[in-house]
Protein backbone atom coordinates (compact mmCIF):
# COMPACT_ATOMS: atom_id res chain seq x y z
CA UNK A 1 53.02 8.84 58.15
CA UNK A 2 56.23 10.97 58.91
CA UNK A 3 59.28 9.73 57.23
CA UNK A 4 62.61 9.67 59.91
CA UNK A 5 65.88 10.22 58.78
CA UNK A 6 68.14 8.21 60.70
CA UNK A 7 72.30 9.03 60.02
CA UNK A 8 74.76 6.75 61.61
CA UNK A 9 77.67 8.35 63.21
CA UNK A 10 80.07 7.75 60.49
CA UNK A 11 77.88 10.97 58.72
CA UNK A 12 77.44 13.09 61.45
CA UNK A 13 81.48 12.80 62.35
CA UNK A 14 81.51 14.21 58.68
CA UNK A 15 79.31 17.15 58.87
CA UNK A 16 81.64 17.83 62.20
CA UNK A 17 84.67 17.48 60.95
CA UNK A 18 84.04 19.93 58.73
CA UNK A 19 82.28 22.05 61.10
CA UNK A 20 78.51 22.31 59.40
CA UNK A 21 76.55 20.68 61.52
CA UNK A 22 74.44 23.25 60.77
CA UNK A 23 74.03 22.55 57.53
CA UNK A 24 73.10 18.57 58.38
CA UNK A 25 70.17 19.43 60.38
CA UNK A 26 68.81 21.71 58.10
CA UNK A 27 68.35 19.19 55.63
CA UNK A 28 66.75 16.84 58.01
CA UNK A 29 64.08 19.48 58.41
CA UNK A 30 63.44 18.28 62.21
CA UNK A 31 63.13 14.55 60.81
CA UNK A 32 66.59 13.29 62.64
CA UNK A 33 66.35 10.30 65.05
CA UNK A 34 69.06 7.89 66.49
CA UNK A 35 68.79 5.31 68.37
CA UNK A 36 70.68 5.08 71.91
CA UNK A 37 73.78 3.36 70.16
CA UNK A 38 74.21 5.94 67.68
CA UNK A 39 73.62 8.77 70.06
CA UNK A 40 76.12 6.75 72.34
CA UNK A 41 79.04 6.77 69.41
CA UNK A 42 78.63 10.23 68.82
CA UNK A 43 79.03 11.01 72.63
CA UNK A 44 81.81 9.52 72.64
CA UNK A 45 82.81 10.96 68.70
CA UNK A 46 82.70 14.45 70.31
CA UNK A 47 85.76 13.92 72.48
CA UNK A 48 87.40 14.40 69.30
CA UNK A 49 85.34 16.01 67.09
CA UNK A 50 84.02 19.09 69.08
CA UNK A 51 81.44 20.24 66.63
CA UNK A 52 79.28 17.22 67.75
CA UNK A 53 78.90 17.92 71.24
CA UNK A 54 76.24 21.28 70.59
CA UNK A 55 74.33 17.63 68.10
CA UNK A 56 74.21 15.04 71.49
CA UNK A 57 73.18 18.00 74.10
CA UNK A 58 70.64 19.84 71.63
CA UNK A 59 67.30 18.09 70.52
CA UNK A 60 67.65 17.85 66.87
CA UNK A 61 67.26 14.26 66.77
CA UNK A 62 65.15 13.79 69.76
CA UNK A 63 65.51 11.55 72.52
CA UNK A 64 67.53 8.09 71.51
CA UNK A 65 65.40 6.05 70.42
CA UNK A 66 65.75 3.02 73.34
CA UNK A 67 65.43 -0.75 72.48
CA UNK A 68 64.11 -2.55 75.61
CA UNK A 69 61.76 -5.19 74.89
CA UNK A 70 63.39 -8.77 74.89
CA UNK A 71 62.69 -9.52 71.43
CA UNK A 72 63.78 -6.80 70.34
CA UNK A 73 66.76 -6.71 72.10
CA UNK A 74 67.73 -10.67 70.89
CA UNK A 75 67.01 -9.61 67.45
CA UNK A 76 69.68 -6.46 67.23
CA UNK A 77 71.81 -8.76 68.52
CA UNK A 78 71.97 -11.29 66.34
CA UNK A 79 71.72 -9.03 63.42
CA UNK A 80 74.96 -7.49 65.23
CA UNK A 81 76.45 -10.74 65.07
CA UNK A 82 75.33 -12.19 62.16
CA UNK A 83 75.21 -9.61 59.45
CA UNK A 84 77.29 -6.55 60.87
CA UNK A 85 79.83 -9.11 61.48
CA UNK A 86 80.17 -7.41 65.44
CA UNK A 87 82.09 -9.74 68.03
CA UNK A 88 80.83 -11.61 71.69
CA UNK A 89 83.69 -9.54 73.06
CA UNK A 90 83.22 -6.43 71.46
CA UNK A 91 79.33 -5.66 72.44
CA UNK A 92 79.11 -2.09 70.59
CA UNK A 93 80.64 -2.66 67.76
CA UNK A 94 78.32 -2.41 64.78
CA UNK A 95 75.11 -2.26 67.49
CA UNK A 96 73.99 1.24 66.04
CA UNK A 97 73.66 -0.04 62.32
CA UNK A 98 71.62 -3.04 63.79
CA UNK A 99 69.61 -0.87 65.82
CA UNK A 100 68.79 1.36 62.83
CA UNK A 101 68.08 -1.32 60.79
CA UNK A 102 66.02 -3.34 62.95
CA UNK A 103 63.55 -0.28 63.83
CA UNK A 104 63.25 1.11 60.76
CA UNK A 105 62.61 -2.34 59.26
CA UNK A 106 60.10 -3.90 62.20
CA UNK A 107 59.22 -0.59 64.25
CA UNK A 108 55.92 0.30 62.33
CA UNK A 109 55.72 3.82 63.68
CA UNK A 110 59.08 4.14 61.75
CA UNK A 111 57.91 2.14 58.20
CA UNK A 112 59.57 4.24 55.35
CA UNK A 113 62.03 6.20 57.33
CA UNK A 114 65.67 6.25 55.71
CA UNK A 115 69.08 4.97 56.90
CA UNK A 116 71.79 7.63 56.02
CA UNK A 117 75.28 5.85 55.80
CA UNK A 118 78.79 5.64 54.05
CA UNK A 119 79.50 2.21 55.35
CA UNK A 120 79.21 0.67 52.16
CA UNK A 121 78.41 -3.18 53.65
CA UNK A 122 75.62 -2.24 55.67
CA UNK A 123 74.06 -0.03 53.02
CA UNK A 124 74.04 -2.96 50.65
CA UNK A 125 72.08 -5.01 53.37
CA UNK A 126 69.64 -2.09 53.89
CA UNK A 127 68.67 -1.68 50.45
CA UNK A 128 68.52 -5.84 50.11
CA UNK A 129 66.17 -5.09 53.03
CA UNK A 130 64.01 -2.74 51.23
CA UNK A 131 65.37 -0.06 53.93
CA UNK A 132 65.51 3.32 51.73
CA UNK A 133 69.03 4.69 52.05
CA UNK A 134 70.61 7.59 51.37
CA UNK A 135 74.88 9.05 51.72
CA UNK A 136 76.11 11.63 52.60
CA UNK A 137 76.23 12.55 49.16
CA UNK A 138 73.13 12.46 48.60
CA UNK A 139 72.59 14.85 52.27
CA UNK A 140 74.72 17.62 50.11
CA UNK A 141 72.98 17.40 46.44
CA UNK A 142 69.75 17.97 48.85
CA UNK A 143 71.59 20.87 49.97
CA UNK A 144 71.93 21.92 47.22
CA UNK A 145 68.22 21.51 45.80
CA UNK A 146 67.12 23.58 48.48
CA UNK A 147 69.71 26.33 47.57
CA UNK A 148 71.23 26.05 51.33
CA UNK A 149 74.51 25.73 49.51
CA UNK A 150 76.21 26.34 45.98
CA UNK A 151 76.92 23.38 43.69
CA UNK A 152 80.69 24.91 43.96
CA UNK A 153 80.24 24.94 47.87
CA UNK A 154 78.83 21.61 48.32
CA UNK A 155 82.16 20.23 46.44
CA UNK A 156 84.24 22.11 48.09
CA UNK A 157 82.41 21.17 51.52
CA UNK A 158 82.68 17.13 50.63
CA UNK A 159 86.63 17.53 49.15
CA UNK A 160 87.48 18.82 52.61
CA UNK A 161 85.48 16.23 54.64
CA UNK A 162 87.18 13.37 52.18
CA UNK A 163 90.84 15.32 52.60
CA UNK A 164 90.00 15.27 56.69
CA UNK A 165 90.15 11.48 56.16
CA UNK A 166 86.73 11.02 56.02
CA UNK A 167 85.30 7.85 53.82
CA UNK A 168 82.58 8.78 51.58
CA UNK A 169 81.62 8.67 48.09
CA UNK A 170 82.56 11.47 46.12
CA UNK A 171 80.82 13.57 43.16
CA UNK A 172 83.20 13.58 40.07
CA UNK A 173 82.28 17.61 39.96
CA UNK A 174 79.79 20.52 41.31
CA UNK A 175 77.23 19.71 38.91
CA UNK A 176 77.26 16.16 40.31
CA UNK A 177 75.25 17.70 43.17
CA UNK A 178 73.28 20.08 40.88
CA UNK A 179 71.51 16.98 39.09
């Protein structure tokens, strides 16, 4: 069974901001998905992040994944609602984290895939799920495993996405990502 890695917007706005998208899909080895809500945010995301708009007209991550089916649909809701904390009035708010979540978690063609995320909240449900999660963090130290980028370079890459103003966990030093 094929293992999908699934980032939520919040990590591919930091891979643009810093202009290496490149560098994300790489590391996904052709395993990207999203689901329509993520590909949706990211749409919109490229208005101000450029970088992203070569990500939601290429194929990297396939065709968003679409949630039809009426109990399906009733279920990312109230998983919106209930543990994403998303408001009646505000209808996308937090709908691509429970999208992810519920497919990867009820979708059996997607059993084992992981959820790649910096929101801290919703990766503390996932992994009370059983969801396997990864950060973006985690995206560069695989980086740099695979020798697609120096220890040095991967810190340097991360500084500049946290200086852009983007959230994520840092590594205390290059080696961090070299462990």
């Amino acid at each position: 069974m094929t293992e999908f890695l699934f980032p939520d917007n919040t990590v591919l706005c930091n891979f643009a901001e810093v202009d290496s998208l490149d560098l994300l899909t790489s590391v996904l080895r052709g395993r990207g998905r999203w689901t329509e809500a993520v590909a949706y945010e990211a749409r919109r995301s490229a208005r101000v992040l450029p970088p992203l708009t070569s990500l939601v007209t290429g194929q990297e991550f396939g065709e968003p994944i679409e949630i039809s089916a009426d109990a399906d649909v009733l279920r990312v809701e109230r998983l919106r609602r209930a543990v994403f904390g998303g408001a009646e009035d505000e209808p996308l708010r937090h709908l691509g984290e429970a999208q992810t979540c519920h497919v990867i978690e009820t979708w059996p063609e997607l059993a084992g895939s992981w959820w790649i995320s910096d929101d801290r909240e919703a990766l503390r449900y996932a992994r009370f799920r059983g969801i396997t999660t990864r950060e973006t963090i985690d995206l560069v130290a695989m980086a740099v495993a695979d020798g697609e980028i120096g220890p040095k370079d991967g810190h340097a890459l991360m500084q500049r996405m946290a200086s852009a103003g983007r959230h994520l966990r840092l590594p205390a030093s290059a080696a961090d990502l070299a462990r």
